[in-house]
Protein backbone atom coordinates (compact mmCIF):
# COMPACT_ATOMS: atom_id res chain seq x y z
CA UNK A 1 0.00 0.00 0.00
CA UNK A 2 2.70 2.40 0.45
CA UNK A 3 4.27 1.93 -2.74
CA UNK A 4 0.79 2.52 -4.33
CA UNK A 5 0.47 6.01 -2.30
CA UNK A 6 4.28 7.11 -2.89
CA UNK A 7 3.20 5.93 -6.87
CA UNK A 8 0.28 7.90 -7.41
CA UNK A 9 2.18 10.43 -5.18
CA UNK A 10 4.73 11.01 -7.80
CA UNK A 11 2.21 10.31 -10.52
CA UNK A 12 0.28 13.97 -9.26
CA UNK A 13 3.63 15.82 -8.75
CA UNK A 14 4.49 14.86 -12.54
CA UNK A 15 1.12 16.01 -13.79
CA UNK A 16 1.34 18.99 -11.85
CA UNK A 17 4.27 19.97 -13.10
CA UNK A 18 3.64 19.18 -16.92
CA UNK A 19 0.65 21.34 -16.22
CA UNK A 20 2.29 24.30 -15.04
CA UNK A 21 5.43 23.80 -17.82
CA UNK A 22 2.53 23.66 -20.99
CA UNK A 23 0.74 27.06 -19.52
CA UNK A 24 3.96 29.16 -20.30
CA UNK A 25 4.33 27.10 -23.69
CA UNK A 26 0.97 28.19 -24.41
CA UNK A 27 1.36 31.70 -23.43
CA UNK A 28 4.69 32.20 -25.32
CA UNK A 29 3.15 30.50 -28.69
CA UNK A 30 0.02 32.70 -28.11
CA UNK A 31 2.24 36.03 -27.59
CA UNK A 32 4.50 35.18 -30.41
CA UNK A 33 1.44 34.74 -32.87
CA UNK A 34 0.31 38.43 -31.64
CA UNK A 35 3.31 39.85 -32.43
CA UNK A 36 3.28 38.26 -36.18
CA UNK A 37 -0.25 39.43 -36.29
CA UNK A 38 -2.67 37.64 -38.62
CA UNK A 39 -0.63 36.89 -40.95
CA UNK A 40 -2.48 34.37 -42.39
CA UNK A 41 -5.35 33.89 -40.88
CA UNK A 42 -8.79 34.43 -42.62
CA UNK A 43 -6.89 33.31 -45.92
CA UNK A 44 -8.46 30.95 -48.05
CA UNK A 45 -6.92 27.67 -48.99
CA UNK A 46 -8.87 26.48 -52.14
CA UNK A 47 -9.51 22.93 -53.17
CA UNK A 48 -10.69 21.80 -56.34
CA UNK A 49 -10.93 18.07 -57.16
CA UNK A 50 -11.77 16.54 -60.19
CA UNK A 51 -14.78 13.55 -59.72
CA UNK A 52 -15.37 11.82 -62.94
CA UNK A 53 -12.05 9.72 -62.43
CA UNK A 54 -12.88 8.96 -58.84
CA UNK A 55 -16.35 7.80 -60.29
CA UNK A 56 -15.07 5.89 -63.16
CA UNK A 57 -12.29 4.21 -60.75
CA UNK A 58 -14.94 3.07 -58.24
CA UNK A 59 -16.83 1.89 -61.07
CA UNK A 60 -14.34 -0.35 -62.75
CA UNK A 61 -13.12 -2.06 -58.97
CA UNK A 62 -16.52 -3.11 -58.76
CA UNK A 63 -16.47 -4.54 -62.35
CA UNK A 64 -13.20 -6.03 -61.90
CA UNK A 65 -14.80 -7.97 -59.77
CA UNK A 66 -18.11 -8.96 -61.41
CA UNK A 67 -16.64 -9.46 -64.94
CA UNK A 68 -15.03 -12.36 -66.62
CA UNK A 69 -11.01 -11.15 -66.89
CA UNK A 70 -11.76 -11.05 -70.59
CA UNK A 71 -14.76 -9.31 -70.32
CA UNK A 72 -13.33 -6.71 -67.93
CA UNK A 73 -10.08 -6.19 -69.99
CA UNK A 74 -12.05 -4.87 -72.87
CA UNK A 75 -14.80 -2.66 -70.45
CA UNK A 76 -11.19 -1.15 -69.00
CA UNK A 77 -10.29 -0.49 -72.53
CA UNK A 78 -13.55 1.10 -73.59
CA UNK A 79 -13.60 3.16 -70.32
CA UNK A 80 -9.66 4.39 -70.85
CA UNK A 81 -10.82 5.42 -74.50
CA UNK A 82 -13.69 7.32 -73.25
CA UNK A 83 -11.23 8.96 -70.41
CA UNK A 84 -8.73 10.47 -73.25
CA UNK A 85 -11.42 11.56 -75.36
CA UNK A 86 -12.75 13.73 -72.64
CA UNK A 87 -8.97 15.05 -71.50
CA UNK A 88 -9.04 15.84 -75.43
CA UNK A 89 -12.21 18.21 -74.90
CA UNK A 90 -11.11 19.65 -72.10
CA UNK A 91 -7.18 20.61 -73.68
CA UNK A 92 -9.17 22.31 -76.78
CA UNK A 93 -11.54 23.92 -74.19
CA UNK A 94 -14.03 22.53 -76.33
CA UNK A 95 -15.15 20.14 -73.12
CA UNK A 96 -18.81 20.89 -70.87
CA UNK A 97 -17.49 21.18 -67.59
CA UNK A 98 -19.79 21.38 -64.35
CA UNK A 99 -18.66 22.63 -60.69
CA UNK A 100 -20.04 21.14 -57.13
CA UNK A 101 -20.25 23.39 -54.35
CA UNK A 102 -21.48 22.18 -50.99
CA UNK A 103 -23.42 24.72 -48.51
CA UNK A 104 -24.01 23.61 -45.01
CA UNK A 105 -25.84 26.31 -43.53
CA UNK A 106 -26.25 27.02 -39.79
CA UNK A 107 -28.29 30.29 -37.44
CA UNK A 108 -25.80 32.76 -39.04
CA UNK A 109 -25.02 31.52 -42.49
CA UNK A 110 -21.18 31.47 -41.34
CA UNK A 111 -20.70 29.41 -44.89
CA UNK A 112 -21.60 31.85 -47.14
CA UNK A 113 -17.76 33.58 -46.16
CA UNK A 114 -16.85 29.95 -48.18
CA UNK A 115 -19.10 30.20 -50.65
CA UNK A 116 -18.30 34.10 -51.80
CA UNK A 117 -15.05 32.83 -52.33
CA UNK A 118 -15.95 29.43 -53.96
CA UNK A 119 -18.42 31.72 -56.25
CA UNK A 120 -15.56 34.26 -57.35
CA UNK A 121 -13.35 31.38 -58.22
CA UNK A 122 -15.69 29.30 -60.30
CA UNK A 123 -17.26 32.46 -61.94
CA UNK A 124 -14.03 33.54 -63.13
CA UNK A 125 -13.19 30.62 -65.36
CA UNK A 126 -16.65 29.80 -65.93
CA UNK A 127 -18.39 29.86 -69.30
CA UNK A 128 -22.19 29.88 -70.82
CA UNK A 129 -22.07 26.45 -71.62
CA UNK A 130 -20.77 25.69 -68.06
CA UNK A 131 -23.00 24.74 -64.91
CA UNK A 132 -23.16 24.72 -61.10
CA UNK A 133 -24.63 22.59 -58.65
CA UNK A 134 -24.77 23.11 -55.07
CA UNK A 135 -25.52 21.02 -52.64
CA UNK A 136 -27.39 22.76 -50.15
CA UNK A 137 -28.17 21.58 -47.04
CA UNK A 138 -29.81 24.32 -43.96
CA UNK A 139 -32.60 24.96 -41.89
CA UNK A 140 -32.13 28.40 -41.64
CA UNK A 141 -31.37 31.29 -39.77
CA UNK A 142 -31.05 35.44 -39.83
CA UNK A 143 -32.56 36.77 -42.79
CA UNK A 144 -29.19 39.14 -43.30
CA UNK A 145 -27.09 36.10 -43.40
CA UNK A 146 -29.27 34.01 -46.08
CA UNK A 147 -30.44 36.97 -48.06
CA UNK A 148 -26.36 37.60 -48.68
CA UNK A 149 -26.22 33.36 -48.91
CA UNK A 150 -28.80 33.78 -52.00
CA UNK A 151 -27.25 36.77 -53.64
CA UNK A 152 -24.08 34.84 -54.04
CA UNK A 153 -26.14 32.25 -55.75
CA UNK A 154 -27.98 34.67 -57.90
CA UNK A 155 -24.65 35.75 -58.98
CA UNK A 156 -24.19 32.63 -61.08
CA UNK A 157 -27.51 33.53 -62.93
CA UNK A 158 -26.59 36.86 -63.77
CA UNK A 159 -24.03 35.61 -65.80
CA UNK A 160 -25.67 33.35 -67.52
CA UNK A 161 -25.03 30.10 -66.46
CA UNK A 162 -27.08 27.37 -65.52
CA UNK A 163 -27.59 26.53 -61.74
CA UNK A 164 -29.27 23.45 -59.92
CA UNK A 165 -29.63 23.19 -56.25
CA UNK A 166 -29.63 19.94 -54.74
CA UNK A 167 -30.52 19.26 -50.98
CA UNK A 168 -30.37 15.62 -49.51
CA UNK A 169 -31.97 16.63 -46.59
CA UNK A 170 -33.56 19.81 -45.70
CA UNK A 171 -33.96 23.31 -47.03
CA UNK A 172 -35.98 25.53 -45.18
CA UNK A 173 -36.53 29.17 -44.35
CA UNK A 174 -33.46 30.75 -45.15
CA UNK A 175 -32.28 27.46 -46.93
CA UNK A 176 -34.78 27.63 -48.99
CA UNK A 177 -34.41 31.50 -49.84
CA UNK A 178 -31.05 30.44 -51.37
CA UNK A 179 -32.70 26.89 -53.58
CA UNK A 180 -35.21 28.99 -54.68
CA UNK A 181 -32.77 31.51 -56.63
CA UNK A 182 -31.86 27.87 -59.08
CA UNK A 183 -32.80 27.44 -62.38
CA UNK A 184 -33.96 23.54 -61.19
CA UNK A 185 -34.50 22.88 -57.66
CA UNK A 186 -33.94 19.31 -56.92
CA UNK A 187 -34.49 17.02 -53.71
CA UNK A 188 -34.33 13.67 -51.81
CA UNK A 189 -37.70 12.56 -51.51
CA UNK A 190 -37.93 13.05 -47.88
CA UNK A 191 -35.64 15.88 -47.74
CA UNK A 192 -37.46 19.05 -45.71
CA UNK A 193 -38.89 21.64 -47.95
CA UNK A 194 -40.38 25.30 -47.09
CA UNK A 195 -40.75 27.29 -44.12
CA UNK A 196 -41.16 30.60 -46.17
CA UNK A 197 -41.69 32.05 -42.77
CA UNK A 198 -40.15 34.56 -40.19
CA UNK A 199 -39.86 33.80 -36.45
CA UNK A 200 -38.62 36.13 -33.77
CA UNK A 201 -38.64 34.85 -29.97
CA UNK A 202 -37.34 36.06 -26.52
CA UNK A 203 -38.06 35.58 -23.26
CA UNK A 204 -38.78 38.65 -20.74
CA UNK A 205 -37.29 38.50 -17.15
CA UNK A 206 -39.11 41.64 -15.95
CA UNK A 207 -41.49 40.40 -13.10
CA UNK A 208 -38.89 38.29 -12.09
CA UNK A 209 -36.36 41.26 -11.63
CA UNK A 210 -39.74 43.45 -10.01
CA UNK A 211 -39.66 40.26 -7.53
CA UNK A 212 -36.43 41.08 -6.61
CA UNK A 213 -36.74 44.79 -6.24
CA UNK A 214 -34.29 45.57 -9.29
CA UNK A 215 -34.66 48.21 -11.55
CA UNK A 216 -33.72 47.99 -15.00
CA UNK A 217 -33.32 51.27 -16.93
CA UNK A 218 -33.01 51.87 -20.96
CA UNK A 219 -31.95 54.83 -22.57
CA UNK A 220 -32.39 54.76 -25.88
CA UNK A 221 -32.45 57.45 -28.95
CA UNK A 222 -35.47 57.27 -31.35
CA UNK A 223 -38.78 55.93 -30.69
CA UNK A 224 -38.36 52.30 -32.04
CA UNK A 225 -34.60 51.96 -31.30
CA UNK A 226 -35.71 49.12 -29.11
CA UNK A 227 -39.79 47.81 -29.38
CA UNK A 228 -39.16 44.51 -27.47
CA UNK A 229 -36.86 44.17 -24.15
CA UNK A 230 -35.19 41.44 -21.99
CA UNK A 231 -35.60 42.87 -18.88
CA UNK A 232 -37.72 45.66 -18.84
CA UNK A 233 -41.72 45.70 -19.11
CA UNK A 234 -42.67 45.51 -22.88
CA UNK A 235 -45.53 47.99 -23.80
CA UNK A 236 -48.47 47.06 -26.10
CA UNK A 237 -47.57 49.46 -28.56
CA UNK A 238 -43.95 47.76 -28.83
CA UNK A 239 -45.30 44.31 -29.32
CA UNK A 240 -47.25 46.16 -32.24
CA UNK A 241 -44.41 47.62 -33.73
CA UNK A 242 -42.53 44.46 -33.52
CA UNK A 243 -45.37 42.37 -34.98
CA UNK A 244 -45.05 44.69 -38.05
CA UNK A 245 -41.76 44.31 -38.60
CA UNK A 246 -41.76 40.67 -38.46
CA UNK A 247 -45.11 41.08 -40.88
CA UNK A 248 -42.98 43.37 -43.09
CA UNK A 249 -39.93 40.67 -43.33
CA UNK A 250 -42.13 38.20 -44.26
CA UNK A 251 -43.44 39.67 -46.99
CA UNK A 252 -40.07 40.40 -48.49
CA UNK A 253 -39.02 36.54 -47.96
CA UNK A 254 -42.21 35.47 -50.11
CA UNK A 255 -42.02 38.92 -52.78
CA UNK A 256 -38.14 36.95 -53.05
CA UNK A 257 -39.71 33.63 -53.68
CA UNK A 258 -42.18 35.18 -56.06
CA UNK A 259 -39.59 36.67 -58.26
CA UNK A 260 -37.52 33.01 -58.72
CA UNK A 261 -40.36 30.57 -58.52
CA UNK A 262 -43.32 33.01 -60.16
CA UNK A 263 -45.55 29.92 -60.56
CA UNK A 264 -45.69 29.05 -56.87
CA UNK A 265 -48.82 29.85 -54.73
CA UNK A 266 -47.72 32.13 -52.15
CA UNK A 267 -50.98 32.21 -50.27
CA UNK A 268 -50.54 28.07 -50.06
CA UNK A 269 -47.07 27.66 -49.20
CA UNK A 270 -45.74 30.94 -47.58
CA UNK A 271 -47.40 30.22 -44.00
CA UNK A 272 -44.11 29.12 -42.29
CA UNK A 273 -45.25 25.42 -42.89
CA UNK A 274 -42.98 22.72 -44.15
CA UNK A 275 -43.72 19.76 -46.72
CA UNK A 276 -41.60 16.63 -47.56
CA UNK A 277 -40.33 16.98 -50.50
CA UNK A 278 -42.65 14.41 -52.10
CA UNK A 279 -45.21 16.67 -51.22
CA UNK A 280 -43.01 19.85 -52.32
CA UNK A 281 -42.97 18.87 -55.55
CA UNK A 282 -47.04 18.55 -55.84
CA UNK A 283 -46.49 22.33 -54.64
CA UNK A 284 -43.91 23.25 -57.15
CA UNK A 285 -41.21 24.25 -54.46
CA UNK A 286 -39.19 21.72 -55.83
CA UNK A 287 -38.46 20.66 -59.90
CA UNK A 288 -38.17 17.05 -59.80
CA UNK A 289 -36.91 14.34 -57.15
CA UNK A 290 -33.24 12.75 -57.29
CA UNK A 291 -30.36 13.15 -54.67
CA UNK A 292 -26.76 14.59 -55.34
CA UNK A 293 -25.32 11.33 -56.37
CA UNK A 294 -28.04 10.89 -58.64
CA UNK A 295 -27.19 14.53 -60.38
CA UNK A 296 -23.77 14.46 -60.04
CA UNK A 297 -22.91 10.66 -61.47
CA UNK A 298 -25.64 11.72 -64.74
CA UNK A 299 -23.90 15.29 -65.19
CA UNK A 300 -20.49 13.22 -65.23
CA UNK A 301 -21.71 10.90 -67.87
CA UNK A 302 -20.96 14.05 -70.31
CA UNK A 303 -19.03 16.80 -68.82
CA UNK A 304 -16.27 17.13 -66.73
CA UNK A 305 -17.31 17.66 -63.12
CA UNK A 306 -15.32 19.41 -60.54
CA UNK A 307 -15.93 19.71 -57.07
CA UNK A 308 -14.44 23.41 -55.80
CA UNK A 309 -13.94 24.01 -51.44
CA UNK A 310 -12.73 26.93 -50.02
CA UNK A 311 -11.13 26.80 -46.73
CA UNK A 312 -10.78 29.58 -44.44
CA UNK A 313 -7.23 29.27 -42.50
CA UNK A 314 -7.33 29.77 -38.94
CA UNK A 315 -4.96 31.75 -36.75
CA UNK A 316 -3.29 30.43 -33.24
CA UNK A 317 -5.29 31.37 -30.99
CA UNK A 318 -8.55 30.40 -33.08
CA UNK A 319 -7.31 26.83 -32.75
CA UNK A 320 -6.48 27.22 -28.94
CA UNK A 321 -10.21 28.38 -28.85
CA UNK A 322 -13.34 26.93 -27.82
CA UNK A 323 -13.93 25.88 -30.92
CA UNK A 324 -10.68 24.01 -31.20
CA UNK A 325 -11.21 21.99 -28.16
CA UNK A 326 -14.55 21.48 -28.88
CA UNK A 327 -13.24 19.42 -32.27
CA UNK A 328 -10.59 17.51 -30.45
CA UNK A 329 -13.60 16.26 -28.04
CA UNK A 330 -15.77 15.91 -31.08
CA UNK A 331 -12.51 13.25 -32.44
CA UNK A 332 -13.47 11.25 -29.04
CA UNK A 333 -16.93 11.38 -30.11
CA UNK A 334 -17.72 13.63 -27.06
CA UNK A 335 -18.29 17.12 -26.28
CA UNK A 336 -18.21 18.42 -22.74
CA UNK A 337 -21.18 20.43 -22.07
């Protein structure tokens, strides 16, 4: 027993003093990446990766191993031939070429700083006979971050070229704003599909503070600087105000869906509800029904298909962060709450 207790003895000294050794490593790494500044950080790494050969290589190691040798010998052949003639196209810049972007929204459309970038990029080489698909996959969130989300996507209409949105599994509200903007909306057939709605909540904690005998005080400048209130007691009149402005929001969301989807009845489907998108498509929210790797293996049956990524770098102390530790736990399949 007392070589267990001296053990774990000397196991807490050690710990204790790794712990106090990594704190000044930390600091000193943290102070030295001031200093540089942020140099850096907020750049965008961009990665573009071409998917017909990762298709077409999939495809023949499952025919390797269905196929006679012979058989499979001359498929490989046929397949190589086919490979060439489309490097050929794309040398003379003669070739159809398509571009994949991917969109995973969340509250504040943080993935539309990706997608500005991914935009730029593929709108610079782009040309008319070119198109884009994104995969789009949100629920929602403010109506300043999606409304900038969908102007990137209108973007690639402006110029001309054709764009499909795709979503496996949901689109609503603000996700929808942005599938709306496509020339061909396309969806899983129980992906999530609407929500051309506007929702504002919050709670109040004012009788709670007049329990307490607190006071809260607001000073503000302007008669509607602030309608609605936390803390203090919220008036009729500001609940009215409020009301309207949600009232006026909304009708801007479905005057946006009007001008992209002109067919659609906006009396029917612009009450906030959501449909499936078997049902969606009985609406006309949505084109026709398929998943990504239904568009995406027929569009690389005849055009080259690239998929573009832009990834923001981050800095030091962005990776010491919250955030950062949060993704380590996430690698043990665990967050600490």
């Amino acid at each position: 027993m007392d070589f267990v207790s001296e053990y774990l003895l000397f196991a807490a000294k050690l710990a204790t003093a790794l712990a106090l050794l990594g704190v000044p490593v930390v600091v000193l790494l943290a102070a030295r990446a001031t200093r540089r500044g942020s140099r850096g950080e907020g750049e965008v790494d961009l990665e573009v990766r071409q998917l017909n050969d990762r298709l077409l290589d999939n495809q023949l190691t499952l025919e390797q191993a269905l196929l006679p040798a012979r058989a499979f010998k001359k498929r490989r052949k046929q397949l190589a031939h086919a490979r060439k003639a489309r490097a050929r196209s794309a040398a003379e810049d003669a070739g159809k070429r398509a571009f994949v972007i991917q969109f995973n929204g969340d509250l504040r459309a943080t993935a539309v700083l990706s997608l500005r970038e991914e935009i730029t990029t593929v709108l610079a080489v782009a040309r008319s006979d070119d198109e884009v698909i994104v995969v789009l996959e949100s629920g929602g969130g403010t109506l300043h971050g999606y409304g900038l989300a969908a102007s990137q996507l209108r973007r690639i209409r402006d110029r001309g070229i054709r764009l499909r949105v795709v979503v496996d599994r949901i689109a609503a509200s603000g996700g929808y704003m942005m599938a709306c903007v496509a020339d061909e909306v396309i969806a899983a057939p129980f992906a999530i599909i609407g929500s051309i709605g506007v929702i504002a909540q919050l709670p109040n904690f004012h009788r709670m503070l007049q329990k307490h005998d607190i006071d809260y005080e607001q000073i503000t400048g302007g008669e509607y600087k602030r309608t609605l209130t936390l803390f203090g007691e919220n008036t009729a009149e500001g609940r009215d105000k409020f009301q309207a402005e949600i009232d006026d929001a909304h009708a801007l969301f479905k005057s946006f869906v009007a001008t992209h989807r002109p067919d659609l009845d906006l009396d029917r489907v612009g009450t906030g509800e959501w449909w499936f998108a078997t049902r969606a498509l009985e609406l006309g929210l949505v084109d026709r029904l398929a998943t990504s790797d239904d568009v995406i293996g027929a569009v690389a049956a005849d055009r080259e298909v690239f998929m573009v990524k832009a990834r923001r770098r981050r800095g030091l102390l962005a990776r010491l962060s919250g955030d950062g530790l949060a993704g380590l736990w996430r690698g043990r399949g665990e967050i600490p709450r």
